[in-house]
Protein backbone atom coordinates (compact mmCIF):
# COMPACT_ATOMS: atom_id res chain seq x y z
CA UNK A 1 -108.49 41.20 0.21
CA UNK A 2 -105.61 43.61 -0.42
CA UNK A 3 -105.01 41.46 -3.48
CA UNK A 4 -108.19 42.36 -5.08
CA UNK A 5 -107.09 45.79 -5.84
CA UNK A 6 -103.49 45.05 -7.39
CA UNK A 7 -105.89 42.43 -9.14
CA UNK A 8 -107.75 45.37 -10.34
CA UNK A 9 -104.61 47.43 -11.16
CA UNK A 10 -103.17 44.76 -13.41
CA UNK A 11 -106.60 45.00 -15.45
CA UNK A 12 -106.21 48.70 -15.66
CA UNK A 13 -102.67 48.42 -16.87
CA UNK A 14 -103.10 45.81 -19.43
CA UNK A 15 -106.36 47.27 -20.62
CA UNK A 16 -105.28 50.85 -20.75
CA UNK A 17 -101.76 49.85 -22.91
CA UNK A 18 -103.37 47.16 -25.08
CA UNK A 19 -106.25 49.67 -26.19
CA UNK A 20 -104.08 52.22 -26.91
CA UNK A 21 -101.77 49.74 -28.82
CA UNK A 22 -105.10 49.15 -30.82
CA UNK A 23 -105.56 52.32 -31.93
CA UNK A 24 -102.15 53.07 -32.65
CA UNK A 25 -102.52 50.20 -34.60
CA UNK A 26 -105.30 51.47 -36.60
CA UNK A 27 -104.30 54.71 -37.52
CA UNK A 28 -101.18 53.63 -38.54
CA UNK A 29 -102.52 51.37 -41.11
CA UNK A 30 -105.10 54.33 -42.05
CA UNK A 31 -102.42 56.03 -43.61
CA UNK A 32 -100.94 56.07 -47.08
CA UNK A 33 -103.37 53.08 -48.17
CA UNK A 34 -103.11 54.69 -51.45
CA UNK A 35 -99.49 56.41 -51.29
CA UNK A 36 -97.41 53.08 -52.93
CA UNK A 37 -98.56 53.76 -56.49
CA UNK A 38 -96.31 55.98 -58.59
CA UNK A 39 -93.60 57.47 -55.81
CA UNK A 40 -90.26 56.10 -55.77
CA UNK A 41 -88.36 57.07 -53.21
CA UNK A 42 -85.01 59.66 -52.42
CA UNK A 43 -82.14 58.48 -50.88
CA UNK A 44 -82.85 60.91 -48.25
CA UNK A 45 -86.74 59.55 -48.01
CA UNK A 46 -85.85 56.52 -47.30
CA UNK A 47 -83.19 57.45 -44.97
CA UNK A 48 -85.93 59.17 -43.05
CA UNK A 49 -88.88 56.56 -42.84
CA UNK A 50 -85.75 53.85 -41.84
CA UNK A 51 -84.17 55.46 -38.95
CA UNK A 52 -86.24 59.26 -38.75
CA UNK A 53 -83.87 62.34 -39.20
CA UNK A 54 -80.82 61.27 -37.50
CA UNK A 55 -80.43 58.95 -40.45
CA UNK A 56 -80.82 61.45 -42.95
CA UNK A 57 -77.72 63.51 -41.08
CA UNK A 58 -75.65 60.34 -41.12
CA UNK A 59 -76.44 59.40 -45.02
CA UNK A 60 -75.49 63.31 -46.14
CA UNK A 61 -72.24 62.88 -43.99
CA UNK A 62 -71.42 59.81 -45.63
CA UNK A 63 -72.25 60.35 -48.97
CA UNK A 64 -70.25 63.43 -48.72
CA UNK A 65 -67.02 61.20 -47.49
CA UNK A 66 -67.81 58.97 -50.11
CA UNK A 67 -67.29 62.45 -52.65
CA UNK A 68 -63.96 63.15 -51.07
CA UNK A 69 -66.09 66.46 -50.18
CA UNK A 70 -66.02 65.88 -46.56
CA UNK A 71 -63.20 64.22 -44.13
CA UNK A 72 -64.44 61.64 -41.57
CA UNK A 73 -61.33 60.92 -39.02
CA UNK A 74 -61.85 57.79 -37.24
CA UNK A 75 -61.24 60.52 -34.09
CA UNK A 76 -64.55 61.43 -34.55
CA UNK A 77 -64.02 64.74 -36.36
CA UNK A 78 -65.57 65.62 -39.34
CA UNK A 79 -63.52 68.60 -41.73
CA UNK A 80 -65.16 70.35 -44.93
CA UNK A 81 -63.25 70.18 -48.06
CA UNK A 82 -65.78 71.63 -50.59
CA UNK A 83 -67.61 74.11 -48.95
CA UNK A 84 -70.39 74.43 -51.46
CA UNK A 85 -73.46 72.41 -50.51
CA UNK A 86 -75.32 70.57 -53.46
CA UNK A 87 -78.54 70.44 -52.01
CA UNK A 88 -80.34 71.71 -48.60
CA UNK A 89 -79.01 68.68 -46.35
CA UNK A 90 -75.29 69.01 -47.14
CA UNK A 91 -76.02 72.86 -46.79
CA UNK A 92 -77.01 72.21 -43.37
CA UNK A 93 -74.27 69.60 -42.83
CA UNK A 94 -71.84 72.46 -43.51
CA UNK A 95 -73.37 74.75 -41.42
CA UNK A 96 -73.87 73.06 -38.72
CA UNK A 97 -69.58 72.19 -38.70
CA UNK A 98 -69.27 75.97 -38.58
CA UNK A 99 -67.16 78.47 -40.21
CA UNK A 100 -64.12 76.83 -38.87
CA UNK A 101 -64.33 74.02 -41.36
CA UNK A 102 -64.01 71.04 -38.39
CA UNK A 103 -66.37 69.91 -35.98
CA UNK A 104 -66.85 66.69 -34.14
CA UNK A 105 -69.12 64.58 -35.80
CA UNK A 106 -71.97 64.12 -32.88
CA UNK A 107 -73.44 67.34 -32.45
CA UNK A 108 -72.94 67.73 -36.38
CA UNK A 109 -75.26 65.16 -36.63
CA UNK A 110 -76.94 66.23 -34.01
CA UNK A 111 -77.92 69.98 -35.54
CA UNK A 112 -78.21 68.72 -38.77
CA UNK A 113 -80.65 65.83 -37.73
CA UNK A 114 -82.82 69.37 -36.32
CA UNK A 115 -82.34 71.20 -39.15
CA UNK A 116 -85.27 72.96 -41.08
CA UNK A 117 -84.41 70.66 -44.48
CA UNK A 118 -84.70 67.39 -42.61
CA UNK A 119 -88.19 69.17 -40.56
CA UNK A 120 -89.74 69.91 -44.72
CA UNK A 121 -88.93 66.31 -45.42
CA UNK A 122 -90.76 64.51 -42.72
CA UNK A 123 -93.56 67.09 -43.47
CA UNK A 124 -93.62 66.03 -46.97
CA UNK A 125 -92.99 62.18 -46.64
CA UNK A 126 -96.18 62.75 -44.14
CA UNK A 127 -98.30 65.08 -46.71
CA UNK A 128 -97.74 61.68 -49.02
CA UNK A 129 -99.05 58.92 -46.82
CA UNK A 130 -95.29 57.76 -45.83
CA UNK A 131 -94.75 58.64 -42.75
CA UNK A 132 -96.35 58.07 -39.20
CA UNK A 133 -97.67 61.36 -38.74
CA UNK A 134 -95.54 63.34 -35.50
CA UNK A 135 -96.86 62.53 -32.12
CA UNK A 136 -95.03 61.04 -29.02
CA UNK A 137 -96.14 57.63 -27.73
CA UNK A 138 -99.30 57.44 -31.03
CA UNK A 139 -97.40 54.59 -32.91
CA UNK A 140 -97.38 50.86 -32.84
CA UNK A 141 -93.89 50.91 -31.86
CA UNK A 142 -94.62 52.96 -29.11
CA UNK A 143 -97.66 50.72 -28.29
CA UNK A 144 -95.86 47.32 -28.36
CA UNK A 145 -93.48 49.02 -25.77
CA UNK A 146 -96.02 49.95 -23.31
CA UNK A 147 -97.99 46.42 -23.69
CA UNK A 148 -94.44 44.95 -22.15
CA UNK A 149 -94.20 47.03 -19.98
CA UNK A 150 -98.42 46.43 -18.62
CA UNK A 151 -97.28 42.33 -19.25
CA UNK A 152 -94.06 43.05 -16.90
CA UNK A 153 -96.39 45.49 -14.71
CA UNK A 154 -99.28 42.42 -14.16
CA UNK A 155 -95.97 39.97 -13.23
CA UNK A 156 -94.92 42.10 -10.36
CA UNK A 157 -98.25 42.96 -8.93
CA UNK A 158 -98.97 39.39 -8.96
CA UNK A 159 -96.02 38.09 -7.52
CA UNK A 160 -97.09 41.28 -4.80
CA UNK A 161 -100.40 39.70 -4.44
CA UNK A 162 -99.24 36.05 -3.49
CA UNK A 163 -96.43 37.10 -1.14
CA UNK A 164 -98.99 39.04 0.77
CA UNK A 165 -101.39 36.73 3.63
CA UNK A 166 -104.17 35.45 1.53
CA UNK A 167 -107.28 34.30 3.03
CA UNK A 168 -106.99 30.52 3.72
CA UNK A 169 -110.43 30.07 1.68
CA UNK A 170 -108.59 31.22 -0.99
CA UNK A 171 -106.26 29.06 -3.24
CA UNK A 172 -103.13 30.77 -3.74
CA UNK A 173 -102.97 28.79 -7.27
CA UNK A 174 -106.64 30.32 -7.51
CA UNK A 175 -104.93 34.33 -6.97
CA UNK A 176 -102.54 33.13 -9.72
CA UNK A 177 -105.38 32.33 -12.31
CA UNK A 178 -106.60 35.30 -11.61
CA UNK A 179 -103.68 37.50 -12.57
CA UNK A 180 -102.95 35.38 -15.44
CA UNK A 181 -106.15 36.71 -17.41
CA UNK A 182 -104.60 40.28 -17.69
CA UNK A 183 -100.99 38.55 -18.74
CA UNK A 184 -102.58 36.56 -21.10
CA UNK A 185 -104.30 39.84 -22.90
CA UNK A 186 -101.46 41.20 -23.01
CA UNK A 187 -99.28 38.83 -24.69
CA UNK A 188 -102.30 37.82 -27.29
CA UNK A 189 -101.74 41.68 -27.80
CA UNK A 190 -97.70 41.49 -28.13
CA UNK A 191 -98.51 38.29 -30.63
CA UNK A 192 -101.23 39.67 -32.63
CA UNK A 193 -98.87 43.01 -33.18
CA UNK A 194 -96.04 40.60 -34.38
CA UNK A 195 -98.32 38.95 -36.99
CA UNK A 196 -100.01 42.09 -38.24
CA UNK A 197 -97.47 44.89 -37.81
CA UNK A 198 -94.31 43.48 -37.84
CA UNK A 199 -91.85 45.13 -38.17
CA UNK A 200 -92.49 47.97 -36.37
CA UNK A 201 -91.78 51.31 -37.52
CA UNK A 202 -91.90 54.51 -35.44
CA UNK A 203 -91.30 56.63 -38.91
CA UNK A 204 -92.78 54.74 -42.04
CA UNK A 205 -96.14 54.04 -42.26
CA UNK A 206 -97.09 50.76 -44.25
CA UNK A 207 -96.93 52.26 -47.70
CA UNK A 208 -93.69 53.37 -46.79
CA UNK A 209 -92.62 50.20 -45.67
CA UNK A 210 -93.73 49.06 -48.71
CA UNK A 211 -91.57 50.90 -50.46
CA UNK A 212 -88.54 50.37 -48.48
CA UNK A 213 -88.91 46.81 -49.08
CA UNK A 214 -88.79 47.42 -52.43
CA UNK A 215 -85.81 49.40 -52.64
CA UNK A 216 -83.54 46.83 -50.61
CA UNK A 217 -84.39 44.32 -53.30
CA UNK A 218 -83.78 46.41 -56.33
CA UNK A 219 -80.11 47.06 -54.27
CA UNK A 220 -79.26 44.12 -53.42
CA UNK A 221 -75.53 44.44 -53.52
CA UNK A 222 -75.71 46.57 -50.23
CA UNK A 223 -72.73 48.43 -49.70
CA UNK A 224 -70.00 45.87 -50.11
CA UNK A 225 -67.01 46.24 -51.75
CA UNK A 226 -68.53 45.80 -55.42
CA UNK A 227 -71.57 48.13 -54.86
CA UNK A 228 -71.74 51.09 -56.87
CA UNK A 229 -72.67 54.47 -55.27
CA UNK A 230 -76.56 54.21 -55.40
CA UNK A 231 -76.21 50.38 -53.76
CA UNK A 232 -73.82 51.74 -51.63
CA UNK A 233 -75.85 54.54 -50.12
CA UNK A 234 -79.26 53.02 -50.71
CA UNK A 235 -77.90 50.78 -47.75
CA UNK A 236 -76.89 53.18 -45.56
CA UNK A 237 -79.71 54.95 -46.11
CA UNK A 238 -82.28 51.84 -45.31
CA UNK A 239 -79.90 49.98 -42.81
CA UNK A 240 -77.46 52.70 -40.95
CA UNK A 241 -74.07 53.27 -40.80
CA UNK A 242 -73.51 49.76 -39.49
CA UNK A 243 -73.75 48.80 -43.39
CA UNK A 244 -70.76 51.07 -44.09
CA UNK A 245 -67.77 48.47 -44.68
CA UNK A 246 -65.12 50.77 -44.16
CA UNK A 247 -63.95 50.39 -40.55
CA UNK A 248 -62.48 54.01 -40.29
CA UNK A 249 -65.60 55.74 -41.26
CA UNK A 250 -67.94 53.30 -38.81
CA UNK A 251 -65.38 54.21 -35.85
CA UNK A 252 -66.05 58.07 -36.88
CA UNK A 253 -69.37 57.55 -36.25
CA UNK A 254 -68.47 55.44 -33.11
CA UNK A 255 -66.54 58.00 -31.24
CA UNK A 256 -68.80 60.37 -29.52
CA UNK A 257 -66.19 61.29 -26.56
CA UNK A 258 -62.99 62.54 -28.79
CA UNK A 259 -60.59 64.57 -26.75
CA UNK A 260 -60.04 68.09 -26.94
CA UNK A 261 -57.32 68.52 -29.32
CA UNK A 262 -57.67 64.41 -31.00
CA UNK A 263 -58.44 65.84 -34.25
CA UNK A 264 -57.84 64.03 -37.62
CA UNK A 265 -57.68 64.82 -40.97
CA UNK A 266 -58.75 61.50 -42.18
């Protein structure tokens, strides 16, 4: 009755990830019931609660570009031309290039994405009801992860269960009923996240969806050709540097691996 345990393991697994989805679910929705009213959001804010702090480094880099303050080769190197930051994130932009005015774009990112400025940010968009609050594996993003992964776990340990001898007073279709209850929580779970909670956010909590909603429809011209520069960086800022429509400055971002020595001045 080896089977009987796994049977008991896919329970544990699907009961353990589908609770914890479940509470992820309602804490997330605990905050910022009351943050909509009265906040519109930065450029920088809703870089964050899109695509966390990484985002934020990649809209300052681009919006400097866009300035002609800042060269982005398509080799991946990034080169300061006004050295002066205008706020705290091109600040740490520039400092994270170095006093050598040129740095490869990735770990640029990379620092600035760490930085203190983008660190006060979260910790504000947070303070206002915005933003999931900081903890690994506590949002529904995370949860919906780990509920695939129990549904995928209760697959295997059943197919385990009815390739091992069964006894013969025991249906084999019987064994597979049995390991379909835990399968079947979990994918209730996985479609009852989809309705409710979709899309899921690891940085914004619902008010702050709500509010990134709104701001791609008041910008609806996205970052095409005719967009001016708030459109234009709006849509960066909400959908990534994939929005960017110049091909030069996506393969900048692209090119992690430049050679020692590729460097371009734009």
């Amino acid at each position: 009755m080896f089977w009987v345990l796994l049977l008991l393991l896919a329970w544990a697994v699907a009961g353990v990830a589908c609770t914890r989805l479940c509470l992820a679910a309602v804490r997330t929705a605990a905050v910022g019931t009351d943050a909509v009213g009265g906040h519109d959001l930065t450029l920088h804010e809703a870089a964050f609660l899109s695509g966390g702090p990484a985002r934020v480094a990649e809209l300052t880099l681009v919006s400097m570009a866009r300035q002609r303050r800042l060269l982005l080769a398509h080799t991946g190197w990034a080169t300061v031309v006004d050295p002066h930051g205008r706020d705290e994130m091109e600040r740490s932009v520039i400092g994270a290039i170095g006093p050598a005015g040129q740095s490869r774009i990735a770990p640029v990112r990379a620092a600035a994405a760490a930085a203190e400025a983008v660190h006060r940010l979260a910790d504000r968009l947070t303070v206002a009801g915005l933003a999931v609050p900081d903890g690994a594996g506590t949002t529904v993003a995370a949860g919906v992860r780990r509920v695939r992964g129990a549904a995928l776990a209760v697959l295997a340990l059943g197919t385990a269960a009815l390739l091992m001898p069964i006894p013969s007073d025991m249906p084999r279709v019987l064994v597979a009923a049995w390991f379909g209850l835990p399968l079947a929580l979990t994918l209730s779970c996985l479609a009852l996240a989809r309705i409710e909670a979709y899309p899921y956010s690891r940085w914004a909590s619902p008010a702050g969806q709500h509010l990134l909603t709104a701001l791609t429809r008041s910008t609806g011209a996205g970052a095409g050709a005719g967009a001016d520069d708030h459109a234009y960086l709006a849509s960066v800022a909400v959908h990534g540097i994939r929005a960017v429509p110049e091909p030069h400055l996506r393969a900048a971002f692209a090119h992690r691996d430049a050679a020692p020595g590729a460097r371009g001045s734009g």
